[in-house]
Protein backbone atom coordinates (compact mmCIF):
# COMPACT_ATOMS: atom_id res chain seq x y z
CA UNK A 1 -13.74 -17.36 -7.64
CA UNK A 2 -11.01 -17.41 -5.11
CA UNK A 3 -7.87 -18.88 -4.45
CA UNK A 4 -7.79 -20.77 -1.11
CA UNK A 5 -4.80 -17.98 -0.30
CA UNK A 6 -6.82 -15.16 -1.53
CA UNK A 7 -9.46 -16.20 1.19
CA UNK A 8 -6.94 -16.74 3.70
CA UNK A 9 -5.68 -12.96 3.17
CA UNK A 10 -9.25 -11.81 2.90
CA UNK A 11 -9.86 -13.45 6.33
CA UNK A 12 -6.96 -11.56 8.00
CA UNK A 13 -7.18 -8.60 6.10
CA UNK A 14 -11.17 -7.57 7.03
CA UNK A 15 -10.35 -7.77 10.96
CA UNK A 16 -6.91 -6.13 10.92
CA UNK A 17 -9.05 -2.94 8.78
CA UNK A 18 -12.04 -3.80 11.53
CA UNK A 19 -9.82 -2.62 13.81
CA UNK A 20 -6.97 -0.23 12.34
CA UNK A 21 -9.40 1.74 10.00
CA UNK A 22 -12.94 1.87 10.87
CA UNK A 23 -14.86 3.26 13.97
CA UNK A 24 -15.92 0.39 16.09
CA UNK A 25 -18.60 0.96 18.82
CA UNK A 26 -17.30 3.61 21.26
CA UNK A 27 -13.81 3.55 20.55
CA UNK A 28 -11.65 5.77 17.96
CA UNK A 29 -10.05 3.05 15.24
CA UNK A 30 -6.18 2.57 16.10
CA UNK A 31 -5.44 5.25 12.87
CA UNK A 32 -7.38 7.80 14.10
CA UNK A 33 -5.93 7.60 17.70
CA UNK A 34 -2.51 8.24 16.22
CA UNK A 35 -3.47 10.66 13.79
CA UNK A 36 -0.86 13.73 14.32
CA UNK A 37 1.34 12.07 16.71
CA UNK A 38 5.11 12.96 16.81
CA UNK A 39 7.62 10.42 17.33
CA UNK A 40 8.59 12.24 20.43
CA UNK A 41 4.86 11.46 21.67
CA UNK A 42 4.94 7.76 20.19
CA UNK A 43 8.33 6.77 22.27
CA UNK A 44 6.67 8.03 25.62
CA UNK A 45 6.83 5.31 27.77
CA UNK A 46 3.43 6.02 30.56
CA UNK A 47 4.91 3.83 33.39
CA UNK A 48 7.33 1.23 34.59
CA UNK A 49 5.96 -2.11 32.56
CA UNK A 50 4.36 -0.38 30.05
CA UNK A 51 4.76 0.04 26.38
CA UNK A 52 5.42 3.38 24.37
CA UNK A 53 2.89 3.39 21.08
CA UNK A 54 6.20 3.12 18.88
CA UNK A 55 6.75 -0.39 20.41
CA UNK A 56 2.87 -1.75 20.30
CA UNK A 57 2.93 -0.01 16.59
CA UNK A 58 6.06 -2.11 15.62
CA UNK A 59 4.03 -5.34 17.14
CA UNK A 60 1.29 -4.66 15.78
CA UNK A 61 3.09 -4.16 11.84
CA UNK A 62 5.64 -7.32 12.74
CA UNK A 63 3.00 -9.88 13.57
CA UNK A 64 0.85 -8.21 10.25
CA UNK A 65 3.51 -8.53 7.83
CA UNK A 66 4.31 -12.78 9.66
CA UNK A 67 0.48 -13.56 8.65
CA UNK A 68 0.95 -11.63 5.22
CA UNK A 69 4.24 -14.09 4.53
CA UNK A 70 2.31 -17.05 6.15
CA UNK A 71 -0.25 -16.45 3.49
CA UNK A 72 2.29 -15.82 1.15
CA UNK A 73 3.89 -19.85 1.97
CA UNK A 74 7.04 -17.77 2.07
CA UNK A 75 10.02 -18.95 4.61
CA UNK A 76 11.13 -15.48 5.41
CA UNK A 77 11.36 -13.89 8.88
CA UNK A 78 8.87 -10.49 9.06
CA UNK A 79 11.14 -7.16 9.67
CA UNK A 80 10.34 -4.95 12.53
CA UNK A 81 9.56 -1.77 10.68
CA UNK A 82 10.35 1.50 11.98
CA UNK A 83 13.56 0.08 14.61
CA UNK A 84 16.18 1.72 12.32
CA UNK A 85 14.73 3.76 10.12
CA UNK A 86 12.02 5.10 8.45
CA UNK A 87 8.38 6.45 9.97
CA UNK A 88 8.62 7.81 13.19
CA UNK A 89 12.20 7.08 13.83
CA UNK A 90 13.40 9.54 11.00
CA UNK A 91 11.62 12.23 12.77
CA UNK A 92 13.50 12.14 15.94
């Protein structure tokens, strides 16, 4: 049996792999879509008022990791991986 935690993790963690990991309908899952993609590719910006990848990838991990520590009943901030260093960054 589970802890009221583990369920809480289980219920974030089977969308976020729903979503990141699995192939959905019509759509390619958000790891296949960046399969192979260079960080010179992920910092392309399309347009004025967009977003490059590298910033909706950094979202996307920040927000994961501030459910993870919510889960966790931990009172520390979530990092924003990947802004310094590390991932695509280091392969500038």
């Amino acid at each position: 049996m589970s802890t009221p935690a583990q369920q809480i993790a289980h219920d974030i963690a089977r969308p976020l792999h729903h979503y990141f990991a699995e192939r959905h309908g019509a759509f390619l899952n958000f790891a296949a879509a960046t399969d192979g993609l260079t960080a010179e590719q992920a910092l392309q910006v399309p347009r004025e008022k967009f977003n490059s990848i590298w910033r909706v990838v950094n979202h996307v991990c920040f927000w994961v990791e501030a459910a993870a520590l919510v889960v966790q009943d931990s009172d520390a901030n979530p990092q924003t991986p990947g802004l310094q260093t590390g991932g695509w960054y280091d392969e500038r």
